[in-house]
N, C-alpha and C. Protein backbone atom coordinates (compact mmCIF):
# COMPACT_ATOMS: atom_id res chain seq x y z
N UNK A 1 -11.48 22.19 -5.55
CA UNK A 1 -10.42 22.66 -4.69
C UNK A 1 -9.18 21.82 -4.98
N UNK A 2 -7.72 22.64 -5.12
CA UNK A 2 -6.91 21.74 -5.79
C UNK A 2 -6.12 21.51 -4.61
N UNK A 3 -6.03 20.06 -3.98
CA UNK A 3 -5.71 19.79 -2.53
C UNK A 3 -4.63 18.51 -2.85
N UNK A 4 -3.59 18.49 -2.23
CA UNK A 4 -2.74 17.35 -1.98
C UNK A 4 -3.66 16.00 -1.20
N UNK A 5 -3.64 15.44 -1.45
CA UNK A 5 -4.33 13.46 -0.78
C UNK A 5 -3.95 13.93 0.62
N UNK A 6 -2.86 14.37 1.73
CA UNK A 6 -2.85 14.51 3.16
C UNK A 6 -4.14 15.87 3.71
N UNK A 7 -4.22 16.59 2.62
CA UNK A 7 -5.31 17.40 3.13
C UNK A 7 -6.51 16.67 3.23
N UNK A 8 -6.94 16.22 2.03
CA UNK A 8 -7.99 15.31 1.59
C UNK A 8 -7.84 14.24 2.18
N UNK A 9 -7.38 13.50 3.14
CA UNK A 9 -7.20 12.54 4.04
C UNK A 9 -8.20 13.16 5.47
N UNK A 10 -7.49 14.16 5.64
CA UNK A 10 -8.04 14.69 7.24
C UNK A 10 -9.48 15.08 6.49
N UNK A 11 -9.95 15.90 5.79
CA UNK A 11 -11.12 16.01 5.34
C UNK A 11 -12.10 15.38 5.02
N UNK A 12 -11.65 13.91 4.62
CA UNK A 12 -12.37 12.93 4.52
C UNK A 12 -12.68 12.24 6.05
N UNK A 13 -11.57 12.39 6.72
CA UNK A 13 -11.66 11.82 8.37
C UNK A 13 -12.70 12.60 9.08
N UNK A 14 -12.70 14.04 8.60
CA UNK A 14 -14.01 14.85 9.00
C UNK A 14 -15.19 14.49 9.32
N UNK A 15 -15.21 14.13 7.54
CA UNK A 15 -16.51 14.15 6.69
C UNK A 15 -17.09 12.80 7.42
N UNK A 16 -16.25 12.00 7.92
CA UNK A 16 -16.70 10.69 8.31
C UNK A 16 -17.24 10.58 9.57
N UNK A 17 -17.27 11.61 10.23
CA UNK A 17 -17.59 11.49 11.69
C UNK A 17 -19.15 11.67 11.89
N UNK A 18 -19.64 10.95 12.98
CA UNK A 18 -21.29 10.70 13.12
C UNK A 18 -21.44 12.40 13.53
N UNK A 19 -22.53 12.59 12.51
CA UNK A 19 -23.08 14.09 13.25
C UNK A 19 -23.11 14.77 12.02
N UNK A 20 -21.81 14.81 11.42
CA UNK A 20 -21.45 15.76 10.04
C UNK A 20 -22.22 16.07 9.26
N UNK A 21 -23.04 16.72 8.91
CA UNK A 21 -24.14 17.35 7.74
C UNK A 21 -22.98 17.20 6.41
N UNK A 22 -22.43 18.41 6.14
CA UNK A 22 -21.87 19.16 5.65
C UNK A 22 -20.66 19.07 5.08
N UNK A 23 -19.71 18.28 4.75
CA UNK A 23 -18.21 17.73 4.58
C UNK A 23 -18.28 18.56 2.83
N UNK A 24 -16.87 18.75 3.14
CA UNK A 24 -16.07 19.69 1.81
C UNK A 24 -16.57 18.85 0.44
N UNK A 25 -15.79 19.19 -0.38
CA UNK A 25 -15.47 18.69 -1.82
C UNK A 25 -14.26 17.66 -1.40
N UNK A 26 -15.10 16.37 -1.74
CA UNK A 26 -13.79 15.20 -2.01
C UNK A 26 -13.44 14.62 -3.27
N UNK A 27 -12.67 14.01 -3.68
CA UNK A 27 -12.13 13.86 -5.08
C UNK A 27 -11.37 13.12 -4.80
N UNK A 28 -10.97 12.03 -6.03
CA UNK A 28 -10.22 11.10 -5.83
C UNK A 28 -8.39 11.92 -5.94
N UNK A 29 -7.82 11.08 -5.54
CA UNK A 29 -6.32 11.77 -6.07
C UNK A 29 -5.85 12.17 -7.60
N UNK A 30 -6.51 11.13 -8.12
CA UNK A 30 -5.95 11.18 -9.41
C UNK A 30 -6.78 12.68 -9.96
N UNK A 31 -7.75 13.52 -9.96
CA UNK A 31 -8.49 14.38 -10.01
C UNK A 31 -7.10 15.76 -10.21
N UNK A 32 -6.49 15.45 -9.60
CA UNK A 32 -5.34 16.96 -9.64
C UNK A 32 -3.76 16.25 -10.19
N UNK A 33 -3.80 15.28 -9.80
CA UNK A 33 -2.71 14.77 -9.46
C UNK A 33 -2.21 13.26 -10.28
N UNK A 34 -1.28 13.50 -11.14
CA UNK A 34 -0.75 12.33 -11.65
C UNK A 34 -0.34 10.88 -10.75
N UNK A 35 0.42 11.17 -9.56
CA UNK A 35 0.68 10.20 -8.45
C UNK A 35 0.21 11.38 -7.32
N UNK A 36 -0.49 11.09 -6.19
CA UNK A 36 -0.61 11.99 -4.93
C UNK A 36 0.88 11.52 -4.11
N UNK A 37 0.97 12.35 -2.99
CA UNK A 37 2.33 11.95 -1.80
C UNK A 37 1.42 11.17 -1.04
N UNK A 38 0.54 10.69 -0.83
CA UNK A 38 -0.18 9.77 -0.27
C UNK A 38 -0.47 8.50 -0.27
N UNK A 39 -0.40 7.43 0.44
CA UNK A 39 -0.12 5.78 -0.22
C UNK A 39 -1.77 5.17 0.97
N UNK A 40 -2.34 4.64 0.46
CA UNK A 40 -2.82 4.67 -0.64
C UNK A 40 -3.57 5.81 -1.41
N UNK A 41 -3.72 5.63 -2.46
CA UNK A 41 -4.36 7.23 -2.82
C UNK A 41 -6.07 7.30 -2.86
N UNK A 42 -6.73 8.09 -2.60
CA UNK A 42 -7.70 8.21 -2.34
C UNK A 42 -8.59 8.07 -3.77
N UNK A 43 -9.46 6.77 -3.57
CA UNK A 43 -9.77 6.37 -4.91
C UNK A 43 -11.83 6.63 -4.50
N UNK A 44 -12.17 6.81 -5.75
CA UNK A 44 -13.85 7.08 -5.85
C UNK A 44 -13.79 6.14 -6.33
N UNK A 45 -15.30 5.49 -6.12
CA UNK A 45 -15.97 4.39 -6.78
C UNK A 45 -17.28 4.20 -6.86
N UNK A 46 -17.67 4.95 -7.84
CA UNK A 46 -19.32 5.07 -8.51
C UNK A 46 -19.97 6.51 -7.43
N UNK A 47 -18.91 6.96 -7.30
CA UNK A 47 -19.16 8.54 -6.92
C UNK A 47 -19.06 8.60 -4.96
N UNK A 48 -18.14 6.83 -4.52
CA UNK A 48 -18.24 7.07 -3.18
C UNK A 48 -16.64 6.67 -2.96
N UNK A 49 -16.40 7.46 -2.04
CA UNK A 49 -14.78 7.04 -1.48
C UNK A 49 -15.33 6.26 0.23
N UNK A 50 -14.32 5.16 0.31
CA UNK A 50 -13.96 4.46 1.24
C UNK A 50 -13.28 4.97 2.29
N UNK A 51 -13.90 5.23 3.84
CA UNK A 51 -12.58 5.80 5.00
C UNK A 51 -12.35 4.86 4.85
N UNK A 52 -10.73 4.50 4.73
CA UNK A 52 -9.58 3.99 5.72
C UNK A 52 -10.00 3.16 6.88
N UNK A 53 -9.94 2.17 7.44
CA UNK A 53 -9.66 1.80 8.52
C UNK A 53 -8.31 2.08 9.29
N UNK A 54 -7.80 1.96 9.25
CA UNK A 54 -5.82 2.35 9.74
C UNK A 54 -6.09 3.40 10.39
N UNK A 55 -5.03 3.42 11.62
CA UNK A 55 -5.03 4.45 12.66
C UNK A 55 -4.52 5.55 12.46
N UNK A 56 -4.87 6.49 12.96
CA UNK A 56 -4.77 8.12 12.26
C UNK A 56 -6.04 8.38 11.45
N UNK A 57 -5.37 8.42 9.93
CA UNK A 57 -6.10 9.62 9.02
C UNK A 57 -6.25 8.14 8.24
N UNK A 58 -5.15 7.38 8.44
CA UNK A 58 -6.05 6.30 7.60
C UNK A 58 -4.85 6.17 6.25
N UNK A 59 -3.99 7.05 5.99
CA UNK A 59 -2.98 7.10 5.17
C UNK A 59 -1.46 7.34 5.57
N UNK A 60 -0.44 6.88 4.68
CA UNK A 60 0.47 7.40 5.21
C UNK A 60 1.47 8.12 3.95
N UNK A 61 2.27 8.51 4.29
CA UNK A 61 3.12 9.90 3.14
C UNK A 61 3.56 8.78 2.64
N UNK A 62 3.78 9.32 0.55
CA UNK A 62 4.37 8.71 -0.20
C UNK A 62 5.98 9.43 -0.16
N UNK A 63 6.82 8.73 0.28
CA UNK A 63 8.34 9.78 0.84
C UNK A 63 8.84 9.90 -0.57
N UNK A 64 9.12 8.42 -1.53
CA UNK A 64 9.25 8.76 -2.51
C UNK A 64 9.01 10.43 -3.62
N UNK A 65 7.64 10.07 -3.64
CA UNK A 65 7.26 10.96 -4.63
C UNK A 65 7.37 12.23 -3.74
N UNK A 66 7.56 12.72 -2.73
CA UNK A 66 7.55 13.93 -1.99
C UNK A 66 8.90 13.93 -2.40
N UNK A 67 9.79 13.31 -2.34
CA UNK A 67 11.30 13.62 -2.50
C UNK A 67 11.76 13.95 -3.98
N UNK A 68 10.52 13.39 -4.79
CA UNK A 68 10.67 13.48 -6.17
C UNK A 68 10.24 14.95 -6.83
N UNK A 69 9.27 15.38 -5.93
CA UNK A 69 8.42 16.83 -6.34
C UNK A 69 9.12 17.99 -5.47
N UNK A 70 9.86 17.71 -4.77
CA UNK A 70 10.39 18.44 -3.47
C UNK A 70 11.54 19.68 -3.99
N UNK A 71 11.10 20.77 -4.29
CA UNK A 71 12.01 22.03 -4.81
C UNK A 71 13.14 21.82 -3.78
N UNK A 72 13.13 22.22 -2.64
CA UNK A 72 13.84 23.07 -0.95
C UNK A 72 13.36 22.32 -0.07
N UNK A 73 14.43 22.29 0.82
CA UNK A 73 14.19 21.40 1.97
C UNK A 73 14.81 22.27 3.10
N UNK A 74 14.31 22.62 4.17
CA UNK A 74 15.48 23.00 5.24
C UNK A 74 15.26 22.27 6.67
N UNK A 75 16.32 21.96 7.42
CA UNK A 75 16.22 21.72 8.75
C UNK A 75 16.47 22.51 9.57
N UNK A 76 15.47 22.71 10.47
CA UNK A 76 15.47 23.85 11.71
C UNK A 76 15.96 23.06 12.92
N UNK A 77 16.92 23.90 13.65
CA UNK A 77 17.18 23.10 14.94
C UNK A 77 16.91 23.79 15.99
């Protein structure tokens, strides 16, 4: 599944919860993605990814590279 690191953040936050059988396809960032918009990026290691400790999802937006990949922007008021 070809997913941005903020999708794959909450999905992994899913996947992490006591009870869960069943959690999606996870993948490291680099898997689709040259840099993800995500800091830190979601890294595998010997076929296991690490939740986050940090509050929320555990990540936060790379503004940079979103501003770098970013076609259109609009503000709604």
């Amino acid at each position: 599944m070809i997913e941005f690191g903020l999708s794959k953040a909450h999905n992994l936050a899913l996947a992490s919860l006591p009870g869960f059988t069943l959690p999606g396809d996870l993948s490291p960032s680099t898997h689709y993605w040259e840099e993800d918009i995500i800091d830190p990026p979601i890294e595998m290691v010997k076929g296991k990814i690490t939740v986050p400790t940090l509050p929320g999802i555990g990540f936060s937006l790379n503004n940079r590279r979103i501003e770098e990949v970013c076609m259109h922007t609009e503000i709604i008021v």
